[in-house]
Protein backbone atom coordinates (compact mmCIF):
# COMPACT_ATOMS: atom_id res chain seq x y z
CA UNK A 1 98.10 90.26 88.34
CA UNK A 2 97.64 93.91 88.47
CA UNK A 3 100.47 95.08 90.85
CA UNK A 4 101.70 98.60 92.28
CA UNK A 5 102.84 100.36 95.33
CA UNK A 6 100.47 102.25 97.90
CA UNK A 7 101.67 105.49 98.77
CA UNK A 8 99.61 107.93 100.77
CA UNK A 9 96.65 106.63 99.38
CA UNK A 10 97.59 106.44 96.09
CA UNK A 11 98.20 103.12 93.42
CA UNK A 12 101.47 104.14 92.01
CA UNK A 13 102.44 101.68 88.99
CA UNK A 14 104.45 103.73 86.25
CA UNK A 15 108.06 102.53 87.64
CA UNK A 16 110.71 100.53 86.50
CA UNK A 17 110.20 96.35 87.38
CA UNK A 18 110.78 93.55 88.41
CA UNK A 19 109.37 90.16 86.55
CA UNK A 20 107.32 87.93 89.11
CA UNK A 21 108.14 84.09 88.86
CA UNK A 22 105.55 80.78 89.22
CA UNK A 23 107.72 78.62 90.85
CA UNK A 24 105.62 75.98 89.93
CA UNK A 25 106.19 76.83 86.18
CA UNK A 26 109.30 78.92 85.55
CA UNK A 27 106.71 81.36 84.16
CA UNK A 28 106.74 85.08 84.35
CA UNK A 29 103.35 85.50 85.61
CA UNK A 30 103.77 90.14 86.69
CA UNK A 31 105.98 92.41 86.43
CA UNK A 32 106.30 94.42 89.93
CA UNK A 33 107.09 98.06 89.70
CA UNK A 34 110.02 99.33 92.12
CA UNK A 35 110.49 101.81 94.38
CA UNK A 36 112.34 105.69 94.06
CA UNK A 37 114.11 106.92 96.77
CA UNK A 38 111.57 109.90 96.28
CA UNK A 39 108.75 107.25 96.64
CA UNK A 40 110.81 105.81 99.75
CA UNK A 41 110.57 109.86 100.76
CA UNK A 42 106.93 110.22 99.98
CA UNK A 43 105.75 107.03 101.95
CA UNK A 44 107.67 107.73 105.13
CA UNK A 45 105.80 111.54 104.95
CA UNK A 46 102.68 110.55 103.98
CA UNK A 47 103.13 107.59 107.25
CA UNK A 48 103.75 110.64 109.30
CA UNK A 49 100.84 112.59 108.30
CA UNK A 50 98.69 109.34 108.72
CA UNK A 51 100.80 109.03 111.61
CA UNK A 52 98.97 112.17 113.40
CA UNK A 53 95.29 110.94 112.00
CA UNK A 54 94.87 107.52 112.68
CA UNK A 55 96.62 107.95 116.28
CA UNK A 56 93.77 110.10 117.12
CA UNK A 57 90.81 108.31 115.58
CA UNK A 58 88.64 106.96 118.25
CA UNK A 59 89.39 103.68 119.33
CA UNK A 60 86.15 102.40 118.42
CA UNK A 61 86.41 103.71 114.55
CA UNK A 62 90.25 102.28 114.33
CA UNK A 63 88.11 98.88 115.19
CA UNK A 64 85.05 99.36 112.89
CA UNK A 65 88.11 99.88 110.09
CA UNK A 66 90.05 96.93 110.64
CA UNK A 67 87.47 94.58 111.31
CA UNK A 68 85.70 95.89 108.03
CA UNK A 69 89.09 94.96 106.59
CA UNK A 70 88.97 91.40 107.62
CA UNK A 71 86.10 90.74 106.83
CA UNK A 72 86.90 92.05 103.20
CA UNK A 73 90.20 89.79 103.25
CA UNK A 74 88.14 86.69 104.38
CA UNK A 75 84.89 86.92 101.70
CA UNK A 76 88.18 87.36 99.32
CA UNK A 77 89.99 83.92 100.83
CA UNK A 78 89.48 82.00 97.53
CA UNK A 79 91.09 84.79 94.74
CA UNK A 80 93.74 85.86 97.10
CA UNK A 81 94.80 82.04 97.92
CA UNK A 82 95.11 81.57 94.20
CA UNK A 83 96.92 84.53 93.74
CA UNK A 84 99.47 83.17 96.70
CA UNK A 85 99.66 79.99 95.40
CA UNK A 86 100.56 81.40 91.95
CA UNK A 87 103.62 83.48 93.31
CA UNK A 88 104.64 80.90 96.06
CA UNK A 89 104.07 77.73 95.24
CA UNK A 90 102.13 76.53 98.06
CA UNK A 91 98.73 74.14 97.87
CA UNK A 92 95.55 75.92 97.47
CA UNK A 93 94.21 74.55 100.79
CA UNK A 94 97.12 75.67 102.87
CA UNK A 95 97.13 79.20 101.21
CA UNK A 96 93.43 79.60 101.46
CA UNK A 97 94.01 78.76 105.09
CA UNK A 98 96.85 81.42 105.58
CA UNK A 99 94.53 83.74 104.26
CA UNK A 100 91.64 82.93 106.90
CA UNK A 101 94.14 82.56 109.58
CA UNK A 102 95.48 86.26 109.33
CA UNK A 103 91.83 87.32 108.54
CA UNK A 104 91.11 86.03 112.31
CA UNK A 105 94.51 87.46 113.56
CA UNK A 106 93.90 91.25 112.48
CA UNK A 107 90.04 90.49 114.04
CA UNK A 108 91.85 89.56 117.68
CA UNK A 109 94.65 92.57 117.69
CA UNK A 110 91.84 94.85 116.72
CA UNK A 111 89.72 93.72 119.36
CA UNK A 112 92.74 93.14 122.02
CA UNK A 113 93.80 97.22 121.52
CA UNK A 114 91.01 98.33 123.09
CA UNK A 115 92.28 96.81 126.30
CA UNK A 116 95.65 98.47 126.10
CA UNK A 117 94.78 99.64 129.69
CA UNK A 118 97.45 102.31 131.52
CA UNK A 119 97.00 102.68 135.64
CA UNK A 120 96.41 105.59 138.19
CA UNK A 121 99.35 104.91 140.74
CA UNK A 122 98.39 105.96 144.36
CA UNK A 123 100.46 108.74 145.19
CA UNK A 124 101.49 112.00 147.22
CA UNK A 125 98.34 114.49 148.20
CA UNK A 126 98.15 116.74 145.61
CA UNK A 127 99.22 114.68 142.75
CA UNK A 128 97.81 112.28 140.15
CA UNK A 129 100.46 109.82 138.90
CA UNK A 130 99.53 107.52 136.19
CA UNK A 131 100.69 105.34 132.78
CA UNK A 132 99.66 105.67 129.56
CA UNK A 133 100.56 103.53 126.63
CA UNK A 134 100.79 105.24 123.22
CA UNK A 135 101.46 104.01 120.13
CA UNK A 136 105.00 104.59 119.27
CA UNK A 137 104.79 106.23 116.20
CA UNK A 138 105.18 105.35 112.10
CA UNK A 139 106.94 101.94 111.48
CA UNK A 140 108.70 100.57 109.11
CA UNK A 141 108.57 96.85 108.68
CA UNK A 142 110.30 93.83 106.16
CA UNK A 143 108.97 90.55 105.51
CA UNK A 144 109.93 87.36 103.62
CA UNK A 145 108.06 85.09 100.95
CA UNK A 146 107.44 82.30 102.63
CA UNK A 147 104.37 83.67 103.92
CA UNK A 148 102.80 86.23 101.86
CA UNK A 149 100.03 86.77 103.78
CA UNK A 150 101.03 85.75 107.29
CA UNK A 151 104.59 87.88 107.66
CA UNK A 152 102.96 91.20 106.52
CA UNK A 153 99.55 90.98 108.28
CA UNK A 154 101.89 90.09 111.73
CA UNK A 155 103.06 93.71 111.25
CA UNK A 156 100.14 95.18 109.77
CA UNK A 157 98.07 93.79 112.04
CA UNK A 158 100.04 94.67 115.11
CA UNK A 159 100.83 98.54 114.35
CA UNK A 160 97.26 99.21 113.15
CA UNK A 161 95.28 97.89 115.96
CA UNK A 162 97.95 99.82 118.34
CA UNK A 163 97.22 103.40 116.20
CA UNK A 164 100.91 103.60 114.69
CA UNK A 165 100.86 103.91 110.81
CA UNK A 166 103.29 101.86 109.30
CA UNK A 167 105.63 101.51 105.50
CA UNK A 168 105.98 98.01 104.64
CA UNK A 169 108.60 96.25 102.02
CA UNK A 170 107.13 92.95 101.65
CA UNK A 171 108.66 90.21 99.21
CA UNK A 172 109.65 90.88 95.57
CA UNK A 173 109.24 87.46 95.10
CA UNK A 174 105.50 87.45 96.61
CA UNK A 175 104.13 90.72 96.38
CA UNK A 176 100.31 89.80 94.68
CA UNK A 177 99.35 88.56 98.11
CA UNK A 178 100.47 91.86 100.01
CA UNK A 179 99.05 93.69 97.21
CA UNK A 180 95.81 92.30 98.18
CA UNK A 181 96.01 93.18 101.67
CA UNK A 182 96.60 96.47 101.27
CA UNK A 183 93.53 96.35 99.07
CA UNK A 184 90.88 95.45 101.48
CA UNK A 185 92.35 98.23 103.89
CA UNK A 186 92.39 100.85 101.55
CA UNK A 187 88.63 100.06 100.55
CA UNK A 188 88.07 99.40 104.68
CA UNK A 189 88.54 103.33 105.23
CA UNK A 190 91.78 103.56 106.25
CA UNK A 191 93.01 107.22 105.98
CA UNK A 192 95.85 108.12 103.47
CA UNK A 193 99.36 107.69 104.63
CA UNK A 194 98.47 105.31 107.44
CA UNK A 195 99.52 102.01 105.38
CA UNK A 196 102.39 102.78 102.41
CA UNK A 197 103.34 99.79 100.35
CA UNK A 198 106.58 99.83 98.70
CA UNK A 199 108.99 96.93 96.67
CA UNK A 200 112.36 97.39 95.64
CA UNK A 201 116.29 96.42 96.40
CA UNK A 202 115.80 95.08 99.93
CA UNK A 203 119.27 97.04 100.93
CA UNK A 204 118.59 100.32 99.38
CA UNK A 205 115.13 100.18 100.85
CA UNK A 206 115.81 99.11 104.64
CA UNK A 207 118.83 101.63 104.61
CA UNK A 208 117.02 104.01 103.39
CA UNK A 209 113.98 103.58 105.70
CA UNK A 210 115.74 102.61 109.04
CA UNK A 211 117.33 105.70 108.83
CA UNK A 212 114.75 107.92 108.20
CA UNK A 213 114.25 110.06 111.49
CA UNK A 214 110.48 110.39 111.17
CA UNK A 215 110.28 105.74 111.68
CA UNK A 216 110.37 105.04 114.98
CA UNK A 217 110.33 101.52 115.32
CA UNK A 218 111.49 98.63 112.78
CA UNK A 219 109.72 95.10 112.56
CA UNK A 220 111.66 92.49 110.71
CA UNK A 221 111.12 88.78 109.75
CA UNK A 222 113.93 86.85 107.92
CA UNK A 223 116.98 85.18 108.45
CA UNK A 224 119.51 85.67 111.49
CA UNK A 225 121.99 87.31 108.96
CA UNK A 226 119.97 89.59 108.06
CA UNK A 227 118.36 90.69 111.33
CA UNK A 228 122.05 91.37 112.63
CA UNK A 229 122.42 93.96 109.78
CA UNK A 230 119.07 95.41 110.66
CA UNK A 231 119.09 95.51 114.13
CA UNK A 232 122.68 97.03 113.74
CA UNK A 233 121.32 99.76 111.68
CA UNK A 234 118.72 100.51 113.75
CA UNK A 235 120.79 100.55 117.31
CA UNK A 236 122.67 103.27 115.51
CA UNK A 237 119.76 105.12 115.00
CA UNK A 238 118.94 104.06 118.94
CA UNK A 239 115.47 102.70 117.03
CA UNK A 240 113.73 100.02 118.88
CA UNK A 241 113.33 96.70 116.74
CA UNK A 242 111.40 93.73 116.82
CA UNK A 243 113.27 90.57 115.19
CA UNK A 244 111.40 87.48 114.25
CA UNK A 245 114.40 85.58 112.52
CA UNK A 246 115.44 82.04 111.78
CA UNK A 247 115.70 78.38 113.49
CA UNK A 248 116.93 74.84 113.32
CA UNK A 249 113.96 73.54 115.78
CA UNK A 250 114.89 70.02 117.62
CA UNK A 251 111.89 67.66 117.94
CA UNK A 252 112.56 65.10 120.90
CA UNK A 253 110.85 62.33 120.82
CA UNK A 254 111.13 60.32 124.24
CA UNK A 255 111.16 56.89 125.01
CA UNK A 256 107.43 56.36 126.48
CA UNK A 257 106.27 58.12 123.42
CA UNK A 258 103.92 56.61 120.21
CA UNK A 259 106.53 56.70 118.11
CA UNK A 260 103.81 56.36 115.15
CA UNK A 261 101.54 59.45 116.27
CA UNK A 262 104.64 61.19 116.82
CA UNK A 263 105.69 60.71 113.38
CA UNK A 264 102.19 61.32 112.17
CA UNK A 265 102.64 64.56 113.61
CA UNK A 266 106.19 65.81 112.71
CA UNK A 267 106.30 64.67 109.26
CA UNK A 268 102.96 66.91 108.39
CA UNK A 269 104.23 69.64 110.44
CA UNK A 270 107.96 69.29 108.68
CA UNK A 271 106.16 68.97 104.79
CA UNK A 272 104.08 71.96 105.46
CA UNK A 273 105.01 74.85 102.82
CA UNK A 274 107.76 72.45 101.77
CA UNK A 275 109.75 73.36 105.41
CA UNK A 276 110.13 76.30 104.40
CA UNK A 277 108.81 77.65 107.59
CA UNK A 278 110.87 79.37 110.31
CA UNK A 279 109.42 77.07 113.12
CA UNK A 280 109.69 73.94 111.20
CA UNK A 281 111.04 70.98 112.83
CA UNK A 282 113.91 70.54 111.69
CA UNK A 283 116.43 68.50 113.93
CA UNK A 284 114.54 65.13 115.22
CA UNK A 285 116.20 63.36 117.80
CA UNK A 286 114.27 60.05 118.80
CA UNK A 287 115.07 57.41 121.41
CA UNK A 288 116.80 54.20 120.62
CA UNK A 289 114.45 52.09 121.80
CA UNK A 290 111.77 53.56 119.91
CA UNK A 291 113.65 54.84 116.73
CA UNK A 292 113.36 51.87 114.37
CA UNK A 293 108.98 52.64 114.50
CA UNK A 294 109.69 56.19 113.85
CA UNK A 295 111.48 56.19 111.07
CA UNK A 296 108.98 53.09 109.70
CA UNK A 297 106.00 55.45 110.42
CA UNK A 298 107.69 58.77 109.48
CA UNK A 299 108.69 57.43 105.73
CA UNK A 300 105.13 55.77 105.30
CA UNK A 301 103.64 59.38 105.98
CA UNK A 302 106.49 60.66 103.59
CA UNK A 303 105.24 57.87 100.79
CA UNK A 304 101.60 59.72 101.12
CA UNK A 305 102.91 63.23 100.38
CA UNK A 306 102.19 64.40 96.89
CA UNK A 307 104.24 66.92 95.05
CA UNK A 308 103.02 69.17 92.64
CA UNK A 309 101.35 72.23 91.51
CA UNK A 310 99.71 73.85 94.00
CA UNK A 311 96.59 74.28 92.08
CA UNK A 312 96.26 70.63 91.02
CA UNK A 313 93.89 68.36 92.87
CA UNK A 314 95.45 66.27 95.50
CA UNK A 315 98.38 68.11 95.96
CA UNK A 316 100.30 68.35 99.61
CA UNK A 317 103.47 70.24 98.78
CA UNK A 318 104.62 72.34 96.19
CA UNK A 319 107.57 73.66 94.80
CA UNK A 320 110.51 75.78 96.50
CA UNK A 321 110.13 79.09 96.24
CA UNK A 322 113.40 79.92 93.98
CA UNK A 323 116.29 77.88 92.50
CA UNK A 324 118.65 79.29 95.49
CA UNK A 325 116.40 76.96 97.69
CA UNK A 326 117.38 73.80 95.40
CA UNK A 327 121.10 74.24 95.73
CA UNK A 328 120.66 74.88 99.42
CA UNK A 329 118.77 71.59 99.29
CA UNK A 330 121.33 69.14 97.16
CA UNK A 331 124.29 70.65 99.29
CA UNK A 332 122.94 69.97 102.58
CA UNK A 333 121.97 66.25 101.53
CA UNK A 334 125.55 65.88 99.64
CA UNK A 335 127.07 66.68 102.93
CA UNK A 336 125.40 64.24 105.11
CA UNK A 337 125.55 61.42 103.26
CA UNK A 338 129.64 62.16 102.83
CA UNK A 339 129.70 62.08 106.63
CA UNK A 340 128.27 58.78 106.52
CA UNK A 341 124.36 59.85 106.77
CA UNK A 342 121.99 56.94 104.66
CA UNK A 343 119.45 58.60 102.41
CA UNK A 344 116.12 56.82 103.13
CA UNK A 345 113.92 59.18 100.90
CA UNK A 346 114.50 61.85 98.34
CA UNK A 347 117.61 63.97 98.09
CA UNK A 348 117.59 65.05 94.40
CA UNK A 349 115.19 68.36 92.80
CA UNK A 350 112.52 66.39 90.51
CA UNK A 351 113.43 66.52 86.78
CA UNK A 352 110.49 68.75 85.39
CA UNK A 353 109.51 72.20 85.45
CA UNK A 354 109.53 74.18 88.38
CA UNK A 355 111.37 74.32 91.75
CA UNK A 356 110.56 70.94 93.21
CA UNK A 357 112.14 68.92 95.23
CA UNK A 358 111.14 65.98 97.24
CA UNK A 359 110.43 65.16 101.05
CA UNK A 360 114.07 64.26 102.01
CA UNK A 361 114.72 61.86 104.92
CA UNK A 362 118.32 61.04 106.30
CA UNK A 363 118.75 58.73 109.31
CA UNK A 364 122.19 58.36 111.10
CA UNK A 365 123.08 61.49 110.42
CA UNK A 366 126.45 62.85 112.28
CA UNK A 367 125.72 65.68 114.72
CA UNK A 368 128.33 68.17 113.05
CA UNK A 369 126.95 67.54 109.47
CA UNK A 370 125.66 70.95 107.93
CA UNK A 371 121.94 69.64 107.61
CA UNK A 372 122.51 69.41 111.99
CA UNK A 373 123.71 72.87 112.70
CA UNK A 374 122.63 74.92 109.58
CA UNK A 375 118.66 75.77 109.35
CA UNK A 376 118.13 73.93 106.50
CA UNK A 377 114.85 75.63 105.68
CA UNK A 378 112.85 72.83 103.00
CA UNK A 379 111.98 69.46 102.84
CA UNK A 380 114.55 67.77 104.62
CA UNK A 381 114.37 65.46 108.08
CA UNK A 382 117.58 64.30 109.73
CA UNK A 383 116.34 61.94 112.38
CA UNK A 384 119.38 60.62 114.95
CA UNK A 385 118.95 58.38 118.03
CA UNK A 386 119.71 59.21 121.39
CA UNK A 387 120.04 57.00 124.49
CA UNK A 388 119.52 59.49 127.68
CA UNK A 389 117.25 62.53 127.52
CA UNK A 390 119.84 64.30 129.02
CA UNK A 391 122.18 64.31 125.88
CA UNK A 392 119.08 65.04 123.83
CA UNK A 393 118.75 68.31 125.27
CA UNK A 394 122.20 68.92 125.33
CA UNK A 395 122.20 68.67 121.64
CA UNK A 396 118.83 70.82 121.25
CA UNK A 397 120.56 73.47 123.13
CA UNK A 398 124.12 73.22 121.25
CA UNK A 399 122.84 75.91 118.24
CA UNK A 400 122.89 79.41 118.78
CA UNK A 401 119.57 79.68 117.85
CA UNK A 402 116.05 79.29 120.04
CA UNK A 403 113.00 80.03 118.08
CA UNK A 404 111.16 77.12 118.41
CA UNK A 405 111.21 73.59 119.58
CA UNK A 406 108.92 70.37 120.30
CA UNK A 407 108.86 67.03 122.73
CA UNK A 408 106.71 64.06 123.01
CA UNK A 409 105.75 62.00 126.08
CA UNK A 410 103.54 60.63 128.26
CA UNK A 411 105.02 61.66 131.28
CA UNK A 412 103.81 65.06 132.91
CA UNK A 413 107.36 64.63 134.80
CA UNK A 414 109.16 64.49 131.60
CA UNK A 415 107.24 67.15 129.90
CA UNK A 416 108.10 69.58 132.82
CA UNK A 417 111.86 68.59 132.12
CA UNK A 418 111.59 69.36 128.13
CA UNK A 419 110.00 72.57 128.89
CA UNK A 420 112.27 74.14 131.76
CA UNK A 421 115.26 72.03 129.50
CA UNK A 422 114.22 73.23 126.01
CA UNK A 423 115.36 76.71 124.90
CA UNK A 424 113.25 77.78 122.72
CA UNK A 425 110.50 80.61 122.36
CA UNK A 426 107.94 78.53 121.21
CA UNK A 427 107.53 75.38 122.57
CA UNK A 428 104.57 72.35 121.58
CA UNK A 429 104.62 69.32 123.78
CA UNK A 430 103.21 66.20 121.74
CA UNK A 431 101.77 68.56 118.83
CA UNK A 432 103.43 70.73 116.15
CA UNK A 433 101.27 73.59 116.41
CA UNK A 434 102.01 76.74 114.82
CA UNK A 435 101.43 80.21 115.87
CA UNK A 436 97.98 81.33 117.31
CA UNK A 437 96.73 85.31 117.44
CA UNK A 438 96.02 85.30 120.84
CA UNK A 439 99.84 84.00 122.17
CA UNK A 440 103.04 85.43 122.20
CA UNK A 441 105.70 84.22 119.33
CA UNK A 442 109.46 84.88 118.97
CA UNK A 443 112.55 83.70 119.60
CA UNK A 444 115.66 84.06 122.16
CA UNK A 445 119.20 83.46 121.52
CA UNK A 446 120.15 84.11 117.85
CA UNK A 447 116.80 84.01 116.81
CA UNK A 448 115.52 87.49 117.54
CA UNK A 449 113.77 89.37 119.93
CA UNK A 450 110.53 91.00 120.69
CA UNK A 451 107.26 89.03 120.63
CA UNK A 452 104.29 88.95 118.04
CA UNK A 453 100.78 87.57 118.76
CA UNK A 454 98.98 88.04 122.17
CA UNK A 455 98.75 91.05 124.18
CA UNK A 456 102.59 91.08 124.05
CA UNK A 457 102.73 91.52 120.76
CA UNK A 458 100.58 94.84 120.70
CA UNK A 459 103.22 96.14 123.56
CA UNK A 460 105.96 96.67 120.85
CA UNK A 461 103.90 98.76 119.25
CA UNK A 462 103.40 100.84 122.55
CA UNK A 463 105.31 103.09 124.13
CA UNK A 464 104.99 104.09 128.38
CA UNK A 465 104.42 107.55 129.22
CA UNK A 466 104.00 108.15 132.95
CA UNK A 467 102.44 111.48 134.00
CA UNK A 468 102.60 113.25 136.69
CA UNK A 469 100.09 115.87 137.35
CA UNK A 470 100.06 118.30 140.15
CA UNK A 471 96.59 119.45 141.26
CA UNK A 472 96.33 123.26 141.84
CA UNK A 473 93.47 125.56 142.39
């Protein structure tokens, strides 16, 4: 894997680094070069200059760019999937359809900026009063590993299409994938300085970009923790933010439900990327009078999950993505079952190479065990009964955190009740969908603010300038 950082234009790769894990294998598979404060320095000038040039590019060459750029990313889909599924562990098939998915994404926030539309407001004789939106300026964004493409093309994507250049830190622990990103914009025609790549100590780097006077806005994804100390830093730099951080998503599963679809449903949803997946479900509460079938139908879709390499044949989950993952697995399960929890499936890493560990399912699990209130973030299901729906949400709403949640039922009465009950962000009724281009996702409570996707995710890259302009001869 030929890796580097993209600054101003430039493939910088004569730094000090950082080895690059398989977590499949254990195996060193790159060695990442890191960051200088000067190169911190350099990237947040160079997004200033690129700043001033891609702001004023015509709105119909910004598009030409980034659509060239996704269609570059998308006749790519096969080598850059590999490369993801090298660094992060997940199966070819899902990583090849990451890859496609954020191809399509950068397509629609391309397309939707040419419809960031300002008003003339009817006014005094004499005077012209109207709104602009402008992009706010250069940005500097973080993302996570668990989606190497997904996380940083949510950003890119976003402060491109609204004319903002932008410095991005993506994972250490996944940076091929980004890598590769930045590649098909560079060769798409995007002007020096408007994208800057960089790796390095996640604290040095956010410090020292958040407080940077030239960034204007910071983007985040990661965990709740970590947002606090971010959106901290950048409140004392009165910096606008946009925090897309963690969840412990409740699944409520009603009595007139199929309680086989519905298990159908949330165990692929829960397996997918090995739950390591900030809208996983995570917290299933079923009805008593249904639960017996759901946990039946739920551990025969378990028995059908194969673990493995993500680049072997037949494969449906891989590995976690580091060891920290595995302890954070085995203490969660140790808990429960001390509380009195029964282990139905799993609940010990595999004894081979590699970070695996197995789809985990606990039933009768007590509401204050860790696994309940703790986002457990991997392959673990805790599924509890409840007797009135009331309680249900009750205990979906007990957490501090809202990013996403999801309900089946056959009743349009009761679905109205789990959506004005349910608070969440994100919300699927009888489906586990994930995130879509052309809707709004984020989180309330704990979980963050600000929205990505939809035409409300190009507004945080916007700022509202009203003008007043007084006619005169």
């Amino acid at each position: 894997m030929d890796l580097s950082l993209y600054i101003d234009g430039e493939w910088i790769t004569d730094r000090a680094t950082l080895p690059v894990l398989n977590p499949a294998t254990e195996e060193v598979i790159a060695h990442l070069p890191l960051a200088t404060a000067a190169d911190l320095d350099r990237a947040v000038a160079a997004a200033v200059r690129g700043f001033r040039v891609w702001r004023d590019t015509p709105i119909a060459d910004r598009t030409r760019i980034l659509l060239k750029a996704a269609d570059l990313l998308t006749a790519r889909a096969d080598r850059v999937a590999r490369v993801m599924t090298l660094e992060q562990g997940k199966p070819l098939a899902e990583a090849r359809g990451e890859v496609l998915r954020v191809a399509g994404a950068l397509r629609w926030d391309a397309e939707d900026a040419r419809r960031a539309y300002g008003r003339i407001i009817p006014s005094e004789a004499g005077t012209v009063l109207s709104v602009r939106h402008e992009p706010v300026g250069p940005v500097a964004a973080f993302t996570p590993w668990n989606f190497p493409a997904g996380s940083p093309m949510r950003k890119l994507a976003g402060a491109l299409s609204a004319g903002c250049s932008i410095v991005i830190k993506a994972s250490e622990e996944t940076p091929s994938t980004a890598v590769e990103i930045v590649r098909c914009f560079a060769e798409a025609g995007l002007p020096p300085g408007a994208l800057n790549l960089v790796f390095g100590d996640p604290a040095e780097v956010s410090t020292h970009l958040i407080e940077a006077p030239e960034i204007r806005l910071i983007a985040f994804t990661g965990s709740i923790p970590v947002g606090k100390l971010l959106a901290g830093r950048a409140g004392a730099q009165m910096k606008p933010s946009l925090m897309e951080l963690g969840g412990h998503a409740p699944v409520i599963v009603c009595a007139d439900a199929d309680p086989v679809q519905a298990a159908r449903k949330a165990a692929v949803a829960k397996f997918v990327n090995a739950g390591q997946v900030c809208t996983s479900p995570s917290r299933f509460l079923v009805h008593e009078s249904i639960h017996d079938e759901f946990v039946a139908a739920f551990l025969a879709a378990v028995d059908r999950v194969v673990v493995g390499d993500g680049l072997d044949d037949g494969v449906t989950m891989g590995p976690l993505a580091n060891p920290r993952r595995l302890k954070a697995m085995e203490e969660l399960v140790t808990d429960a079952v001390s509380r009195g929890a029964v282990l139905q499936r799993g609940g010990e890493r595999l004894d081979r190479p590699g970070f695996f560990f197995p789809p985990t399912v606990l039933t009768g699990v007590p509401l204050d065990a860790r696994v309940m209130v703790e986002e457990p973030f991997g392959p673990i299901a805790p599924i509890v009964s409840f007797a009135d729906l009331d309680e249900a949400l009750r205990i979906a709403n007990t957490l501090p955190y809202g990013l996403a949640a999801y309900g089946f039922t056959r009743s349009s009465t009761t679905t109205e009740k789990l959506v004005t009950g349910l608070e969440a962000g994100i919300l699927s009724i009888n489906h586990c969908g994930g995130s879509v281009p052309e809707a709004p996702s984020g989180g309330v409570k704990q979980s963050g603010y600000g929205r990505e996707g939809g035409p409300e995710g190009l507004e945080a890259y916007l700022v509202t300038k009203r003008v007043s302009h007084l006619l005169v001869d």
